[in-house]
Protein backbone atom coordinates (compact mmCIF):
# COMPACT_ATOMS: atom_id res chain seq x y z
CA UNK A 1 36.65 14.67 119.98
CA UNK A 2 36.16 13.34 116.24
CA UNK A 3 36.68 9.85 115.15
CA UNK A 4 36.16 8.64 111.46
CA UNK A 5 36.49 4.61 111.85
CA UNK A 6 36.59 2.88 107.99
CA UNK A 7 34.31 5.32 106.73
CA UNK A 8 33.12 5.42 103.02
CA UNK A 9 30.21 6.62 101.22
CA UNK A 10 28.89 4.63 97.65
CA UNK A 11 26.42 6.07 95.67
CA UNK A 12 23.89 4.52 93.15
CA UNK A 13 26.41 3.39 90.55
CA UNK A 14 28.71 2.47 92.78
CA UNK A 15 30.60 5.58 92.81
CA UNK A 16 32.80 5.86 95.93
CA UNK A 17 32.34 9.97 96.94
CA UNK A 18 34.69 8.84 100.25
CA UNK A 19 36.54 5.84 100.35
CA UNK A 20 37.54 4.23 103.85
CA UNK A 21 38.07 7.31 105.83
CA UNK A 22 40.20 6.62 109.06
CA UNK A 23 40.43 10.66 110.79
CA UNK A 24 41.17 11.03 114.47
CA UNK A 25 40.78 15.00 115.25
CA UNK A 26 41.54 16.28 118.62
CA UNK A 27 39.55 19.03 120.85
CA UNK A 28 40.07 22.19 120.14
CA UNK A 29 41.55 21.39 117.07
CA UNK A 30 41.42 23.91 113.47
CA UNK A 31 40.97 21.13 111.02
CA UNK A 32 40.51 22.39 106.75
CA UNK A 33 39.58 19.57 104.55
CA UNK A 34 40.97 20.61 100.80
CA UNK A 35 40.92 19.48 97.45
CA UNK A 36 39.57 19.57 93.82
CA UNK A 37 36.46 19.44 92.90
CA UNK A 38 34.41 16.22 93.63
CA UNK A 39 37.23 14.99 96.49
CA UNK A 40 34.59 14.32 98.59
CA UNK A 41 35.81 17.18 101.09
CA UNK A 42 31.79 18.34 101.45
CA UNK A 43 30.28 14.96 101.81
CA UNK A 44 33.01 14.04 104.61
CA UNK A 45 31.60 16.86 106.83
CA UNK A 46 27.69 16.72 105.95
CA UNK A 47 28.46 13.21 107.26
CA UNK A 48 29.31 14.35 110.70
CA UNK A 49 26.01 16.08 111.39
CA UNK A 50 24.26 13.33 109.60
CA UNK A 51 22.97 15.12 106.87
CA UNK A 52 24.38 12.84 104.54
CA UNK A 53 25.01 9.28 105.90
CA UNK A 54 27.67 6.80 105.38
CA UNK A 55 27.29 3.89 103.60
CA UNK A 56 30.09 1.88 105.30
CA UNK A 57 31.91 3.26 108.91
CA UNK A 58 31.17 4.89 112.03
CA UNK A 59 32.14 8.15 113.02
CA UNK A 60 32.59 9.16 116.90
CA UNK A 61 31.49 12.41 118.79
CA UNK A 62 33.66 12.37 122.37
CA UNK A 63 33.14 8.58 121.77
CA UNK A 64 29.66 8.11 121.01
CA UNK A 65 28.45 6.96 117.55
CA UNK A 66 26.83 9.37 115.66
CA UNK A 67 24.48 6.68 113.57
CA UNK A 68 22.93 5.90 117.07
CA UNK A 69 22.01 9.43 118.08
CA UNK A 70 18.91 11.26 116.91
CA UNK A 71 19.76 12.96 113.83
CA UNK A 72 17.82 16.41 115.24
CA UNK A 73 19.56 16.34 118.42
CA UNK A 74 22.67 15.57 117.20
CA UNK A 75 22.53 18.46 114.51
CA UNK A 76 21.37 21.16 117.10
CA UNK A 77 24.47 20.05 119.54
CA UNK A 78 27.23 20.78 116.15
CA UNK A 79 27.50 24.53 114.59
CA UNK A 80 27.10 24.90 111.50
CA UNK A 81 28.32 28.02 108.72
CA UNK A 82 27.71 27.71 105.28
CA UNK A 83 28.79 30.12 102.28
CA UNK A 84 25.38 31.53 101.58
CA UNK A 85 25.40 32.34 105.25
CA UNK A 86 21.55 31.60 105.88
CA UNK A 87 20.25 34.06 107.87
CA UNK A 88 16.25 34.31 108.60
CA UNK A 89 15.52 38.12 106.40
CA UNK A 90 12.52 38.57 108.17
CA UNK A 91 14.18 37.97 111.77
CA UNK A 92 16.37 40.41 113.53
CA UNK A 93 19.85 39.55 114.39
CA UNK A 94 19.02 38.34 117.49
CA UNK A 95 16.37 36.27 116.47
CA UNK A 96 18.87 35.43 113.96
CA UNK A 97 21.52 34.43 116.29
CA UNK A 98 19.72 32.68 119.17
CA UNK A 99 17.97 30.28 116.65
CA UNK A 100 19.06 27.32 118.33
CA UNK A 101 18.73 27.97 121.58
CA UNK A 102 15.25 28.86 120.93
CA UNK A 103 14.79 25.37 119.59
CA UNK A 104 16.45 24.31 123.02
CA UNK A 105 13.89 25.92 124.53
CA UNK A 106 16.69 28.45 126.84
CA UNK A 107 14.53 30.86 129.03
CA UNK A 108 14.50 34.70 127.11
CA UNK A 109 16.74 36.30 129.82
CA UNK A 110 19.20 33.38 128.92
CA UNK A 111 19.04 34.16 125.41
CA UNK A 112 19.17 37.73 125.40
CA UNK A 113 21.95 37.32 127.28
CA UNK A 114 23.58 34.73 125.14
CA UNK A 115 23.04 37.62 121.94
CA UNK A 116 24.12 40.34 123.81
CA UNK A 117 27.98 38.73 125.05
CA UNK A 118 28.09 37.26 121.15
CA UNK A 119 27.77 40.94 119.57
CA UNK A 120 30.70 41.85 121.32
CA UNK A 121 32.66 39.20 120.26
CA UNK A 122 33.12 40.21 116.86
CA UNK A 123 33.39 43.71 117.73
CA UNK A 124 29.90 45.06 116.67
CA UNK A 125 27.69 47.24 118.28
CA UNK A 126 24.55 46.18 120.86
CA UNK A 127 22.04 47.90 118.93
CA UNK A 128 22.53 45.90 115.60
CA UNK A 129 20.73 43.07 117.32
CA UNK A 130 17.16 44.50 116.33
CA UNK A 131 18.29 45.39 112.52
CA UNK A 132 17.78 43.11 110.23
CA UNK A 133 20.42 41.44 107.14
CA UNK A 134 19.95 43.21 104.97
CA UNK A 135 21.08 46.29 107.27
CA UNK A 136 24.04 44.55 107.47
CA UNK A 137 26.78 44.71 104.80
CA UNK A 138 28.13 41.09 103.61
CA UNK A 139 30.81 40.62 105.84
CA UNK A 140 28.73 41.51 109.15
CA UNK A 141 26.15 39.22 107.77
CA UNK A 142 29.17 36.45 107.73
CA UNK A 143 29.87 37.29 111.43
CA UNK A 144 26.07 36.82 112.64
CA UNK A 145 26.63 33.31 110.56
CA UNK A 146 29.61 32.53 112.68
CA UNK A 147 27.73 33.70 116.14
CA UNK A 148 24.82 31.84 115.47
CA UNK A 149 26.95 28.49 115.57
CA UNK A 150 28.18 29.63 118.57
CA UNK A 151 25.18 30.52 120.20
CA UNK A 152 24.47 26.89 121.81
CA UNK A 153 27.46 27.11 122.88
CA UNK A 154 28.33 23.57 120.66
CA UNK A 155 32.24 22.48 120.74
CA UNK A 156 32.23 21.52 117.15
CA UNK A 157 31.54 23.56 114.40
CA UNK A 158 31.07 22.79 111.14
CA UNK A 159 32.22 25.26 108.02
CA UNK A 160 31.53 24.66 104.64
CA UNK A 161 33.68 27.78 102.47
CA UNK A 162 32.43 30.22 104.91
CA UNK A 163 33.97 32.95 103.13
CA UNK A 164 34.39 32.23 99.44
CA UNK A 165 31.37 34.92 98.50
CA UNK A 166 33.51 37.81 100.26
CA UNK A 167 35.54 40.32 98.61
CA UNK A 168 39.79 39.26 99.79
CA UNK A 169 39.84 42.15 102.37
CA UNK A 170 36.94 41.33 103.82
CA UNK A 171 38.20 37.80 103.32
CA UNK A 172 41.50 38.38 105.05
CA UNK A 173 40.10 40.40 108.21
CA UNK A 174 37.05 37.59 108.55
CA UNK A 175 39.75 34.89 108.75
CA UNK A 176 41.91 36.83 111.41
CA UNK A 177 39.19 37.31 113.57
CA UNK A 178 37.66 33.48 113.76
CA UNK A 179 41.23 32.46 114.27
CA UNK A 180 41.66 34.10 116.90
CA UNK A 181 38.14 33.51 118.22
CA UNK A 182 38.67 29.77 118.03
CA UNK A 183 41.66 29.97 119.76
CA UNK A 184 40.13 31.99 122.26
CA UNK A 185 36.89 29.79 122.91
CA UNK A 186 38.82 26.41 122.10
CA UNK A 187 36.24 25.10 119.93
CA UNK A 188 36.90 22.45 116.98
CA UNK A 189 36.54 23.12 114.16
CA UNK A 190 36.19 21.28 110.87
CA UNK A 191 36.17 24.06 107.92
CA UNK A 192 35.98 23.35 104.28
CA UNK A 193 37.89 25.34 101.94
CA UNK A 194 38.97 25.30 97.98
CA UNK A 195 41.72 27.82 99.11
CA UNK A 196 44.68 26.73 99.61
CA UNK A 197 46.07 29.92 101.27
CA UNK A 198 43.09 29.86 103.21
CA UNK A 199 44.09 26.64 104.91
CA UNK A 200 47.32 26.61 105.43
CA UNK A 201 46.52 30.30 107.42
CA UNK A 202 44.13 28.74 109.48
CA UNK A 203 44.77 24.78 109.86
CA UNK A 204 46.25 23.61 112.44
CA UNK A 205 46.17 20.40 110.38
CA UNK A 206 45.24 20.09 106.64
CA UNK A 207 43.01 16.73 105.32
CA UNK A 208 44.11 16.78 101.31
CA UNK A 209 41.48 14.39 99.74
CA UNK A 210 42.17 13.32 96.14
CA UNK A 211 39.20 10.73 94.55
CA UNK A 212 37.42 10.27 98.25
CA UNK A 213 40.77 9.25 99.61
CA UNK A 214 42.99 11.09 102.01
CA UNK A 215 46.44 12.02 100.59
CA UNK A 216 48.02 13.58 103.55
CA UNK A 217 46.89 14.77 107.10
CA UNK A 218 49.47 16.49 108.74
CA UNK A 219 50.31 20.34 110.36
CA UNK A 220 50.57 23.21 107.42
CA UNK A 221 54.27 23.57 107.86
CA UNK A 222 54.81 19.44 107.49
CA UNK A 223 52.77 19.55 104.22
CA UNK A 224 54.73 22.49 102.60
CA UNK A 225 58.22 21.07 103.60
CA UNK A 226 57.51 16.84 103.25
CA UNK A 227 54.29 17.31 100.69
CA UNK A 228 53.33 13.16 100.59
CA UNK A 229 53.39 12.94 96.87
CA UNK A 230 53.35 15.07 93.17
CA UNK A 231 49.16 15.72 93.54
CA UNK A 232 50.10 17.31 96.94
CA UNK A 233 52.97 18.91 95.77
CA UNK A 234 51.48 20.47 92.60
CA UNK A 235 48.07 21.59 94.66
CA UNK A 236 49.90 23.50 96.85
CA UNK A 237 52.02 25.15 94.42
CA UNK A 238 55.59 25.51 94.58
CA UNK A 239 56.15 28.90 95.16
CA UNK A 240 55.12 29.29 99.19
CA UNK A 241 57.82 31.25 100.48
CA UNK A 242 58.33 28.81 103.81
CA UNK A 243 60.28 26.61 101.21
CA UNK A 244 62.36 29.59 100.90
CA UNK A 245 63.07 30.62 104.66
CA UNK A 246 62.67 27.08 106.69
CA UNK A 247 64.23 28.46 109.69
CA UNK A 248 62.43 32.11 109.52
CA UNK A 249 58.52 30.83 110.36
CA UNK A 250 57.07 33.31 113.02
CA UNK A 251 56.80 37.50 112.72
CA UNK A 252 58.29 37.95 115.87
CA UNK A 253 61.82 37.01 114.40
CA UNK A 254 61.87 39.37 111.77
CA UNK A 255 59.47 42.50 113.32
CA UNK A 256 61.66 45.82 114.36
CA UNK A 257 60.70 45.89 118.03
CA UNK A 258 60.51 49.74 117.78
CA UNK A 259 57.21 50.77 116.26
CA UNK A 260 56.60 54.69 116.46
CA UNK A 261 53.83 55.31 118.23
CA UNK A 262 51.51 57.86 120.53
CA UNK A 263 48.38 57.98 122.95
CA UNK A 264 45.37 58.85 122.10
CA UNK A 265 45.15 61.82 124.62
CA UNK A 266 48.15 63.56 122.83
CA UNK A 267 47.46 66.48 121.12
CA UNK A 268 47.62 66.98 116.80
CA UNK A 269 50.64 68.74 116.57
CA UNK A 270 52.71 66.54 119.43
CA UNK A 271 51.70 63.88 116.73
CA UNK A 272 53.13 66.17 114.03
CA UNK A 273 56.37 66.75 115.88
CA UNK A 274 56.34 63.06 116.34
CA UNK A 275 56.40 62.34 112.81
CA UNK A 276 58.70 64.67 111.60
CA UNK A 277 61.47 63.57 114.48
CA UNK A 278 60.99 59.83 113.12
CA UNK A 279 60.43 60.33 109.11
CA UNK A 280 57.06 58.47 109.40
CA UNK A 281 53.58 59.21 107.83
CA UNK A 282 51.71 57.10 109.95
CA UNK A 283 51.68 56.62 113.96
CA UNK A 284 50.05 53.40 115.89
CA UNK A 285 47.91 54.53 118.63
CA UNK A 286 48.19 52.89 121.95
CA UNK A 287 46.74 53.78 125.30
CA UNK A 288 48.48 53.45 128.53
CA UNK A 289 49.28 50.04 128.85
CA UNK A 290 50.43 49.41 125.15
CA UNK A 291 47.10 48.10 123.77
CA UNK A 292 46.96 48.76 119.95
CA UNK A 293 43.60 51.18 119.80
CA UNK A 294 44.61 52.33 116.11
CA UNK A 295 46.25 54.64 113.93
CA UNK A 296 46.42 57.70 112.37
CA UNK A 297 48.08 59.17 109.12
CA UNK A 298 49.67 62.49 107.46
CA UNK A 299 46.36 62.35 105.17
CA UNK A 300 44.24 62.35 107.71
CA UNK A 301 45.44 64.80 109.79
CA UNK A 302 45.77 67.36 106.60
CA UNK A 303 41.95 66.75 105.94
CA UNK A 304 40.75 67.15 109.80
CA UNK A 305 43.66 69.43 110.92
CA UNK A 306 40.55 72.52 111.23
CA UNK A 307 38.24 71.28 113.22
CA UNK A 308 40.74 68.43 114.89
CA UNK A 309 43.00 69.30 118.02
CA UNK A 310 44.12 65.81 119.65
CA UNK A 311 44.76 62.28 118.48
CA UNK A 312 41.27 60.88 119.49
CA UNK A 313 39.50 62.89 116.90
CA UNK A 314 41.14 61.34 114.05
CA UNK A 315 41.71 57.86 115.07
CA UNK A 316 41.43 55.32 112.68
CA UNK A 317 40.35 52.01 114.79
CA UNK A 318 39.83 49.66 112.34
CA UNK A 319 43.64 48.34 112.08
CA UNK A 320 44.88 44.74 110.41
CA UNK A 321 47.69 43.71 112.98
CA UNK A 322 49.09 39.82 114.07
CA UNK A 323 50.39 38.17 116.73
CA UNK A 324 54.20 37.93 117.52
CA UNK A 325 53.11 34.23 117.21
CA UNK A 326 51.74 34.02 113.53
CA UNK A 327 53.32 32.15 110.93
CA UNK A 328 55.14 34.67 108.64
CA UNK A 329 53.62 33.18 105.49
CA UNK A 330 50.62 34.68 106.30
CA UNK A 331 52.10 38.49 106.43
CA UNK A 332 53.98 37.89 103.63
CA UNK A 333 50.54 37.31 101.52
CA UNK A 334 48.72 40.02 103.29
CA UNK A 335 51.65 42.34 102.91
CA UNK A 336 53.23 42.00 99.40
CA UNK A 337 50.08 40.68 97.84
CA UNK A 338 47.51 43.00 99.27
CA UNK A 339 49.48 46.20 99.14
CA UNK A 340 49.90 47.25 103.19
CA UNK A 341 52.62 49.31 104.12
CA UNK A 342 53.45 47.71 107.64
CA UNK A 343 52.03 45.38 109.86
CA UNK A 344 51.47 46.09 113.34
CA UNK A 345 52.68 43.05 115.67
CA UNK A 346 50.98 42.71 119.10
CA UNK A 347 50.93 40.06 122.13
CA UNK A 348 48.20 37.86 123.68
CA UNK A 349 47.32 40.95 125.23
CA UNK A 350 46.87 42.97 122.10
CA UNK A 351 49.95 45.16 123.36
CA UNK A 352 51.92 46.72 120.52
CA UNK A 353 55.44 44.64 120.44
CA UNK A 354 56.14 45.35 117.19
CA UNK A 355 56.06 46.33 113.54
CA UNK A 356 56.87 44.26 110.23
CA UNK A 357 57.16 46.75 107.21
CA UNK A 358 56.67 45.88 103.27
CA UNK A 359 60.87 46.62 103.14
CA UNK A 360 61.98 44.68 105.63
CA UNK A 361 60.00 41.40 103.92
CA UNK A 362 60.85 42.47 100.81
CA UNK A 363 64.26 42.07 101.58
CA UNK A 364 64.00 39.04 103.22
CA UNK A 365 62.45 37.52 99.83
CA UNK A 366 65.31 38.76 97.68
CA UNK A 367 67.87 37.53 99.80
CA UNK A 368 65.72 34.42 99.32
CA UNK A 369 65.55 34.18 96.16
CA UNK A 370 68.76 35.87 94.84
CA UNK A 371 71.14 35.01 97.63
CA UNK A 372 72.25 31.71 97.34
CA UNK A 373 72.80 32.90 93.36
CA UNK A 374 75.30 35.49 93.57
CA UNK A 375 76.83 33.51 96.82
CA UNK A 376 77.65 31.00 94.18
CA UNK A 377 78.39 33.73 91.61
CA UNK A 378 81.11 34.93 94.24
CA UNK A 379 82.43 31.71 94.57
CA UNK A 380 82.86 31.11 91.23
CA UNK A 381 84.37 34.78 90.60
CA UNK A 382 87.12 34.01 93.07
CA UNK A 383 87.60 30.70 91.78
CA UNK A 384 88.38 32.21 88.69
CA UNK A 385 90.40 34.74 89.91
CA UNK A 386 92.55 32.06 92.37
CA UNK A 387 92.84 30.34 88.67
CA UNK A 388 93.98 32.84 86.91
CA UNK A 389 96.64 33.78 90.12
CA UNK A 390 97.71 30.16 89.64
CA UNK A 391 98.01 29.99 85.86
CA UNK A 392 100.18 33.13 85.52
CA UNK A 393 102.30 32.12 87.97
């Protein structure tokens, strides 16, 4: 899909900003590019959509070289996301989102269309298409940045710290949901990043650049178990939990495979007498076939219990869940570092398959980090005490 062939970049001084650049990224691949400051990790990707060129190098698009193609064209067939987002205020969302093809010149039914089966993508409603940003709150805003790279329909997509101006909720649930959109659509993408986190959630290979060079290029797990060298080691800090659990790497070998839950059609108190039969505060709502549509909670259902009589009137639908799939790194972050409870554990099909509470990980992270200690304390307590046997007989 993407080829980077000897590729460097010299400025007036001769300052190298990339230095012989040799990248070959597959389709469909999640590719972050990471480092400190002045790595060169921006320049790399403005270089693929030719808004920076190289000084030395080629660089291949499904085997065509880029410094041969009109630079328009070739930036109107690549996505692109940046931080400050960049919408049009005086456009509507739709306008907003169907730049491009405009510029393609698509017929209006095709881009109506095209707007209309991007909305629902990101799980927002039809009629915010004719409101405009600033209607929107920052993280929506983010999503119509994300849909209008799609909107071409373009297999590569370019990110430069998409989210870095978001709040970390916002963060986290943004970050989820491209995942799995990329995964969904199969689109590459290259996505720059200062986060660290950030990368190894959603890589499925990290470029570490150090001085315009490239340190190490290799899947997220590789780089936290066989870091290349001390610069990669120290960057990614030594306190990622995989390091302590290398055979424990995916939720679905740690989740209870018995979450509590109800349908949405039951009424208040069956979810009451629910509750109290399985000590819980909280139930995940599913409907019929085991599709995760929510939850509810013994707060909410104090504070609507008057004028609510069944599930449906209370449910919450805006619930953080992951795949039996995921890499457990990333729940232990969201769990222990942003305060949830549980974590709600679902298939391809969004079916509710499980649940992975704060305790349980917890747990898991003492054993961790205590358990080899007081397996060695033991050993050296019976050592002693087979000593002692020995001396006084």
């Amino acid at each position: 899909m993407l080829r980077f062939e000897h590729v460097s970049k010299t400025y007036k001084g001769g300052k190298k900003a990339v230095d012989d650049l040799n990248l070959d990224i597959d389709k469909g691949e999640f590719i972050c590019f990471i480092g400190p400051s002045g790595c060169g990790k921006t320049t790399t990707m403005k270089m693929i959509n030719r808004l920076i060129d190289p000084t030395e190098g080629k660089i291949f698009i499904d085997d065509k070289d880029i410094l041969q193609e009109d630079p328009v064209k070739l930036r109107r067939s690549i996505g692109y996301v940046i931080q400050q987002i960049g919408l049009m205020p005086h456009m509507t969302i739709r306008d907003n989102i169907v730049l491009v093809p405009k510029l393609l010149k698509w017929s209006d039914e095709k881009k109506q269309e095209r707007a209309k089966e991007l909305i629902k993508l990101v799980d927002l409603p039809e009629e915010y298409l004719d409101r405009y940003p600033y209607e929107l709150s920052g993280g929506q805003q983010q999503r119509i940045g994300v849909l209008r790279a799609l909107a071409a329909e373009q297999n590569l997509i370019l990110m430069d710290e998409p989210f870095g101006a978001l709040d970390p909720i916002t963060r986290d649930s943004l970050q989820e949901e491209f995942k799995n959109l990329q995964q969904e659509l199969g689109k590459t993408i290259i996505f720059v990043t200062h986060d660290m986190d950030e990368a190894l959630k959603l890589a499925d290979r990290i470029v570490i650049m150090q001085a315009g060079k490239v340190v190490q290029f290799d899947t997220p797990d590789e780089i936290l178990r066989h870091p290349a060298n001390s610069f990669v080691e120290e960057f990614i800090g030594k306190d990622r939990l995989i390091e302590a659990q290398p055979d424990v790497t995916q939720v679905r070998q740690i989740m209870n495979t018995s979450p509590v839950s109800i349908t949405a059609d039951k009424s208040l108190q069956a979810a009451i007498q629910l509750m109290k039969q399985k000590r819980v505060d909280t139930l995940l709502v599913v409907d019929e076939k085991q599709v995760l549509k929510g939850y509810i909670d013994v707060e909410k259902i104090d504070s609507e219990r008057r004028r609510a009589t069944s599930v449906v009137d209370i449910l919450e639908r805006d619930v953080f869940y992951v795949k039996e799939d995921a890499l457990l790194r990333d729940t232990i972050q969201r769990i222990l570092k942003r305060g949830y409870k549980y974590v709600p554990v679902v298939d391809d099909e969004n079916r509710l398959v499980g649940i992975v509470t704060r305790a349980s990980l917890v747990d898991m992270v003492y054993d961790s980090i205590w358990g080899e200690e007081q397996e060695d304390t033991e050993q050296t307590d019976t050592k002693e005490t087979v000593a002692t046997s020995e001396g006084g007989e």
